[in-house]
PDB file of N, CA and C in Angstrom:
ATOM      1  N   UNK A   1       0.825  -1.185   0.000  1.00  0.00           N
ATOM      2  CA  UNK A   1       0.000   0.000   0.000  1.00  0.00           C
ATOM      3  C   UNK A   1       0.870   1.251   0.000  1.00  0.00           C
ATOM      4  N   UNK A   2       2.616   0.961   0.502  1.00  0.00           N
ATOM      5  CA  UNK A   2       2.930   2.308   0.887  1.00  0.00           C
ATOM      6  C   UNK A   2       3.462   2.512  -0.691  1.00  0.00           C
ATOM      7  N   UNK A   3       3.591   1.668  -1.449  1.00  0.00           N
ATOM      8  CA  UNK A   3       4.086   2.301  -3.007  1.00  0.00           C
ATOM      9  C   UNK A   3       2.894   3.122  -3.805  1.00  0.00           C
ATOM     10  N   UNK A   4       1.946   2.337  -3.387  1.00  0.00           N
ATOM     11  CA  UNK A   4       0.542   3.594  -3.883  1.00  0.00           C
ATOM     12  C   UNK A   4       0.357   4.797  -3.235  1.00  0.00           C
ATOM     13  N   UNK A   5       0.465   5.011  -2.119  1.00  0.00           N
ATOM     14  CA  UNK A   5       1.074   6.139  -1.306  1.00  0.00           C
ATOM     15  C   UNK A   5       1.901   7.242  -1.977  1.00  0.00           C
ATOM     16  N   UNK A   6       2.605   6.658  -2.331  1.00  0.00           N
ATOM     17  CA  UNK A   6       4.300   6.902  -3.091  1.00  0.00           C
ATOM     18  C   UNK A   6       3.986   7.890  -4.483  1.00  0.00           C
ATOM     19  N   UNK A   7       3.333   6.500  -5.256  1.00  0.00           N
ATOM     20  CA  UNK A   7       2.783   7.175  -5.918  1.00  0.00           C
ATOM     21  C   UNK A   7       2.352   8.145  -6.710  1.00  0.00           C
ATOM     22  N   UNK A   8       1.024   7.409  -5.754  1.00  0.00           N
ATOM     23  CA  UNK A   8      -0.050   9.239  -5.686  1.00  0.00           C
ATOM     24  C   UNK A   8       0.583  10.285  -5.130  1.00  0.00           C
ATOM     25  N   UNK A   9       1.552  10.231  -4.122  1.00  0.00           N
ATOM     26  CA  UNK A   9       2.602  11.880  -3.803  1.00  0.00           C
ATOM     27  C   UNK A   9       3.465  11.911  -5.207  1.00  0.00           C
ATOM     28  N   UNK A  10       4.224  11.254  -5.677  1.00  0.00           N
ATOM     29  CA  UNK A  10       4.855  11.815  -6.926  1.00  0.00           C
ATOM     30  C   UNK A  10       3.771  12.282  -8.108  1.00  0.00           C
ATOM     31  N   UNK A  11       2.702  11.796  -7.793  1.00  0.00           N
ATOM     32  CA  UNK A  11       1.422  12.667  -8.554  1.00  0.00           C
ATOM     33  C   UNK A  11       1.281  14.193  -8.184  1.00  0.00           C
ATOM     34  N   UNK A  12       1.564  14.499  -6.982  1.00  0.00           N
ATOM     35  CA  UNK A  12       0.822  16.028  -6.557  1.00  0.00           C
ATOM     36  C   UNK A  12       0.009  15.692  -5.542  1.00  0.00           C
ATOM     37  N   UNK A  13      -0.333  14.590  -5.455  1.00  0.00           N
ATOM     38  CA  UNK A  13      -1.086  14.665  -4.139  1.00  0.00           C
ATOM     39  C   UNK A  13      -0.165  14.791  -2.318  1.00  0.00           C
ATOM     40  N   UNK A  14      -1.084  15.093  -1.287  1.00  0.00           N
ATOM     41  CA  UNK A  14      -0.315  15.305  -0.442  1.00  0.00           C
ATOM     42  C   UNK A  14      -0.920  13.736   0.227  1.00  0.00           C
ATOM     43  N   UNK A  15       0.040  13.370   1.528  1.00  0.00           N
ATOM     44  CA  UNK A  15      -0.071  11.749   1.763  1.00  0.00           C
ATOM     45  C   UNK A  15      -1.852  11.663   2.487  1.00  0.00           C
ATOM     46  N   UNK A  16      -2.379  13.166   2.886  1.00  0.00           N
ATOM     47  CA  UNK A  16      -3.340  12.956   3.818  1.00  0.00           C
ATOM     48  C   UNK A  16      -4.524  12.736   2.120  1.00  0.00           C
ATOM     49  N   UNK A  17      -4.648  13.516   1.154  1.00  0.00           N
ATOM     50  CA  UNK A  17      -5.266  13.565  -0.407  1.00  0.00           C
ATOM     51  C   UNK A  17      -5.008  12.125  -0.562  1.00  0.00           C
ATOM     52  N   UNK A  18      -3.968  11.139  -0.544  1.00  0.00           N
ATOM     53  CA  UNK A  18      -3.277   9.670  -1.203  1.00  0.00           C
ATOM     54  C   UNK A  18      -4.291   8.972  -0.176  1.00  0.00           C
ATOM     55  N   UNK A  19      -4.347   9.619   1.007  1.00  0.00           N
ATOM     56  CA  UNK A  19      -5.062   7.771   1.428  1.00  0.00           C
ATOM     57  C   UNK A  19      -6.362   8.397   1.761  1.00  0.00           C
ATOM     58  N   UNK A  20      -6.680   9.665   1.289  1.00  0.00           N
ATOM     59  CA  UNK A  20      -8.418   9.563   1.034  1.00  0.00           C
ATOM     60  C   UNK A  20      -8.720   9.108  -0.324  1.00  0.00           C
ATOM     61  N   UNK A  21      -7.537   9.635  -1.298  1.00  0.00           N
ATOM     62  CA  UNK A  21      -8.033   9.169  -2.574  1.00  0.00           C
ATOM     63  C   UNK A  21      -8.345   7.321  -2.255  1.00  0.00           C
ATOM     64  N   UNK A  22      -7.589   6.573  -2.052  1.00  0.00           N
ATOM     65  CA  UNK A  22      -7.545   5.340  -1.349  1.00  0.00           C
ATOM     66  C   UNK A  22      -8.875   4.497  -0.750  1.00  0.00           C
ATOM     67  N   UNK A  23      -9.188   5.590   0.272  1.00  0.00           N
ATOM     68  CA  UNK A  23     -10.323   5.209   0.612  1.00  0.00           C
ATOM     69  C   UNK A  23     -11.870   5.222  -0.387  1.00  0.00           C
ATOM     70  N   UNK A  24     -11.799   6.266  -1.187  1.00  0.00           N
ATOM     71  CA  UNK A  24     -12.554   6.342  -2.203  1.00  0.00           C
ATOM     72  C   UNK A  24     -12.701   5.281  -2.929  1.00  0.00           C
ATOM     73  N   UNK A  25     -11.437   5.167  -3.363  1.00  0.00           N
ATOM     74  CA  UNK A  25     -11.953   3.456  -4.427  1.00  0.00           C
ATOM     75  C   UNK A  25     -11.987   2.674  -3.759  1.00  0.00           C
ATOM     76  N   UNK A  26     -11.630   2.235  -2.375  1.00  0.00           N
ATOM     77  CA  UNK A  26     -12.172   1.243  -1.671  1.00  0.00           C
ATOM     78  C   UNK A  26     -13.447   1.036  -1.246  1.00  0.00           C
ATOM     79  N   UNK A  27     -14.178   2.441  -1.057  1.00  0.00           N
ATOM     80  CA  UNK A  27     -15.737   2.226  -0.740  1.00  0.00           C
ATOM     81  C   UNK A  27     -16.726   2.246  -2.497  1.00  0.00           C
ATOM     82  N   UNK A  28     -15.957   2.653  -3.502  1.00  0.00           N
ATOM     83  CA  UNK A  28     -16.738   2.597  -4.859  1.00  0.00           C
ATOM     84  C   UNK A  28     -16.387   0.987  -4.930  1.00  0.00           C
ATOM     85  N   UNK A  29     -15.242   0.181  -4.492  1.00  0.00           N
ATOM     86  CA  UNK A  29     -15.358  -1.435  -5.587  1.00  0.00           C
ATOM     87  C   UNK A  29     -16.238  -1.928  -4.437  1.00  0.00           C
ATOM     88  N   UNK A  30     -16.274  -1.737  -3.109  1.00  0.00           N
ATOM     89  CA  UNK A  30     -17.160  -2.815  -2.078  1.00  0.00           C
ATOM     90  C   UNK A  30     -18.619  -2.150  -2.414  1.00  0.00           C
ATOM     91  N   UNK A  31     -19.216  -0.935  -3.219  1.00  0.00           N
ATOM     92  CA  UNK A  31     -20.751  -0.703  -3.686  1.00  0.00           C
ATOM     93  C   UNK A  31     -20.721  -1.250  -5.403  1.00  0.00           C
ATOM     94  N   UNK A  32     -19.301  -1.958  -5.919  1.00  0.00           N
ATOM     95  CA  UNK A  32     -19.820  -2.229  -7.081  1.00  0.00           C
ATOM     96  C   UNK A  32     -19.875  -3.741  -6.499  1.00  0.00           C
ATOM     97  N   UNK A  33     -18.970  -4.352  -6.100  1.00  0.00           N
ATOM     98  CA  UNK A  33     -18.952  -5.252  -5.690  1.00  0.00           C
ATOM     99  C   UNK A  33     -19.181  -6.271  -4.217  1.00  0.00           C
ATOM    100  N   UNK A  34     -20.029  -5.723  -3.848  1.00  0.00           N
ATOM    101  CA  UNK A  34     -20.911  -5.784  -2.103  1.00  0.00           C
ATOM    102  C   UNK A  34     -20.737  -7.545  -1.789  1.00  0.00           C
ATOM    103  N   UNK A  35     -20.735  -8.468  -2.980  1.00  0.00           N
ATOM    104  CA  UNK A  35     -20.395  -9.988  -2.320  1.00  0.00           C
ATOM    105  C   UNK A  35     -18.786  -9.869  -1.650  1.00  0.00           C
ATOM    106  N   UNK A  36     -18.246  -8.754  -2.075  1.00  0.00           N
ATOM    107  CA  UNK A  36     -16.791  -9.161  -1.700  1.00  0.00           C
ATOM    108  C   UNK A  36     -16.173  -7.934  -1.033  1.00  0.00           C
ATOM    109  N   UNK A  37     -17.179  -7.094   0.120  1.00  0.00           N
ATOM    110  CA  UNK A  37     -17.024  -6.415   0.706  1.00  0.00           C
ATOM    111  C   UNK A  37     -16.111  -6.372   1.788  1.00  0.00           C
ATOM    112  N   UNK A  38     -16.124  -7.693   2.685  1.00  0.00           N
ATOM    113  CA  UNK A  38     -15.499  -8.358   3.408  1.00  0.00           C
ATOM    114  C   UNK A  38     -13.763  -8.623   3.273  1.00  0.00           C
ATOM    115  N   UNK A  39     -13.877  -9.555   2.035  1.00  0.00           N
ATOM    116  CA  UNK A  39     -12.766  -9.583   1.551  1.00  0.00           C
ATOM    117  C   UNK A  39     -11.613  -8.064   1.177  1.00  0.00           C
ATOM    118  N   UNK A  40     -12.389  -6.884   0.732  1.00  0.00           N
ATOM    119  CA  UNK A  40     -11.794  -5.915   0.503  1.00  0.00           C
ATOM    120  C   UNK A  40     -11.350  -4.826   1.522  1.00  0.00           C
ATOM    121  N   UNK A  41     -12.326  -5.142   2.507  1.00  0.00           N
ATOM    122  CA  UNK A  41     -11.803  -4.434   4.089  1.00  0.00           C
ATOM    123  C   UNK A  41     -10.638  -5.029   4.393  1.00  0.00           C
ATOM    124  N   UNK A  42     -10.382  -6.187   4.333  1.00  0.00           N
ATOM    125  CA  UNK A  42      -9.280  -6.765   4.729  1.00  0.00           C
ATOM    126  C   UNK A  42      -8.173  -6.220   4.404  1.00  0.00           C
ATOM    127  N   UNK A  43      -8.347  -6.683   2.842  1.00  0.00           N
ATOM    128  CA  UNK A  43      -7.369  -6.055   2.184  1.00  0.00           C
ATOM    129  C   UNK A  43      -6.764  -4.528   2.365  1.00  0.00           C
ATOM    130  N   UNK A  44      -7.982  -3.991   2.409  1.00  0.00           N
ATOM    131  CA  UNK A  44      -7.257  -2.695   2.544  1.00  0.00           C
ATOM    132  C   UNK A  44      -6.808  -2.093   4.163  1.00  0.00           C
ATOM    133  N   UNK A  45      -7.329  -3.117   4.989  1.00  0.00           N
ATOM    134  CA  UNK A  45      -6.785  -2.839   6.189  1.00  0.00           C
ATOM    135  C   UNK A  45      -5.643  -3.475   6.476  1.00  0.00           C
ATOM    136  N   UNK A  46      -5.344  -4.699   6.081  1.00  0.00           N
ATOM    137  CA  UNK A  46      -3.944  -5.043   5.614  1.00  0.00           C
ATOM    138  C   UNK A  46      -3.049  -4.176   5.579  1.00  0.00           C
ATOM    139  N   UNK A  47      -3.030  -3.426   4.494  1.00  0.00           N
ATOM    140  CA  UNK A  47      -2.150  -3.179   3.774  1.00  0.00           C
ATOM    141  C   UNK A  47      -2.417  -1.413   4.077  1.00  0.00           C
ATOM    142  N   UNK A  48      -3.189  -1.057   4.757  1.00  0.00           N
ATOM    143  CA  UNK A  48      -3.617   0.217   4.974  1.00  0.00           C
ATOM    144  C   UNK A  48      -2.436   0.732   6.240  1.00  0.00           C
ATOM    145  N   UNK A  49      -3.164   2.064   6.570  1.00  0.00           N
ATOM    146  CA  UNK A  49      -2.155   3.265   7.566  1.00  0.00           C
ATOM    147  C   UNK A  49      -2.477   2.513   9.048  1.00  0.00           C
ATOM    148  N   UNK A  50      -1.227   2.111   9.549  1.00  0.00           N
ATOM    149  CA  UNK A  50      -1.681   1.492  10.702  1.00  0.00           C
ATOM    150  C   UNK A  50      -1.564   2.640  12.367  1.00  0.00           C
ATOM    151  N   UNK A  51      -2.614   2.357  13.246  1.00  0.00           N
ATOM    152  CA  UNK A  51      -2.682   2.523  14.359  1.00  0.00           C
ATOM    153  C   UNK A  51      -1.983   3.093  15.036  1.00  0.00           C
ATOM    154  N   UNK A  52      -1.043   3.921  15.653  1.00  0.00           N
ATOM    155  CA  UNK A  52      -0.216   3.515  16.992  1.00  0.00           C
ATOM    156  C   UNK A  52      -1.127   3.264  18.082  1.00  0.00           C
ATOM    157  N   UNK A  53      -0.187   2.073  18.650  1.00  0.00           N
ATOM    158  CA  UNK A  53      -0.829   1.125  19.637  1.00  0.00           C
ATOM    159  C   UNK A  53      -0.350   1.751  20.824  1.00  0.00           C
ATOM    160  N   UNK A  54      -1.485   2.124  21.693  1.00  0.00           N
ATOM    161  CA  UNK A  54      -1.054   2.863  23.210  1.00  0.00           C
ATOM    162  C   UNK A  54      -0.296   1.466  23.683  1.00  0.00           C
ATOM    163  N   UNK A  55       0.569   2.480  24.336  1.00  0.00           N
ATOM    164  CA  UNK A  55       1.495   1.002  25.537  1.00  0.00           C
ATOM    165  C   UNK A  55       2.086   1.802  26.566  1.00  0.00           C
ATOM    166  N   UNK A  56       1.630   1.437  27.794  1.00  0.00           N
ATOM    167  CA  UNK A  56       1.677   2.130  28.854  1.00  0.00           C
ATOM    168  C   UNK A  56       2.759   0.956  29.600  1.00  0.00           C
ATOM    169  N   UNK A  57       4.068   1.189  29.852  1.00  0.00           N
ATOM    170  CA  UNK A  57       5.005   0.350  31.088  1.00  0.00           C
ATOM    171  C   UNK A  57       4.383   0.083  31.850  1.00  0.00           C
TER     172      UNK A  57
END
């Protein structure tokens, strides 16, 4: 995901524009394709902007 990132910034976009653009086609293929909605969350949470995980000592 971070080379599409990449990318879309050597496009002109800025990284916060890259992973809305991102999110966009992820919610247009799971309304073209709703049997495989599931499958595509994954995917894009996979491979998506991850979390920081609180961690308290």
């Amino acid at each position: 995901m971070q080379d599409l990132i990449e990318r879309l910034m050597a496009q002109g976009l800025t990284e916060e524009q890259a992973y809305k653009a991102i999110e966009v086609i992820k919610n247009f293929t799971k309304e073209k394709f709703p049997l495989f909605s599931g499958a595509i969350d994954k995917l894009f949470d996979k491979y998506g902007p991850k979390d920081e995980e609180d961690f308290i000592p």
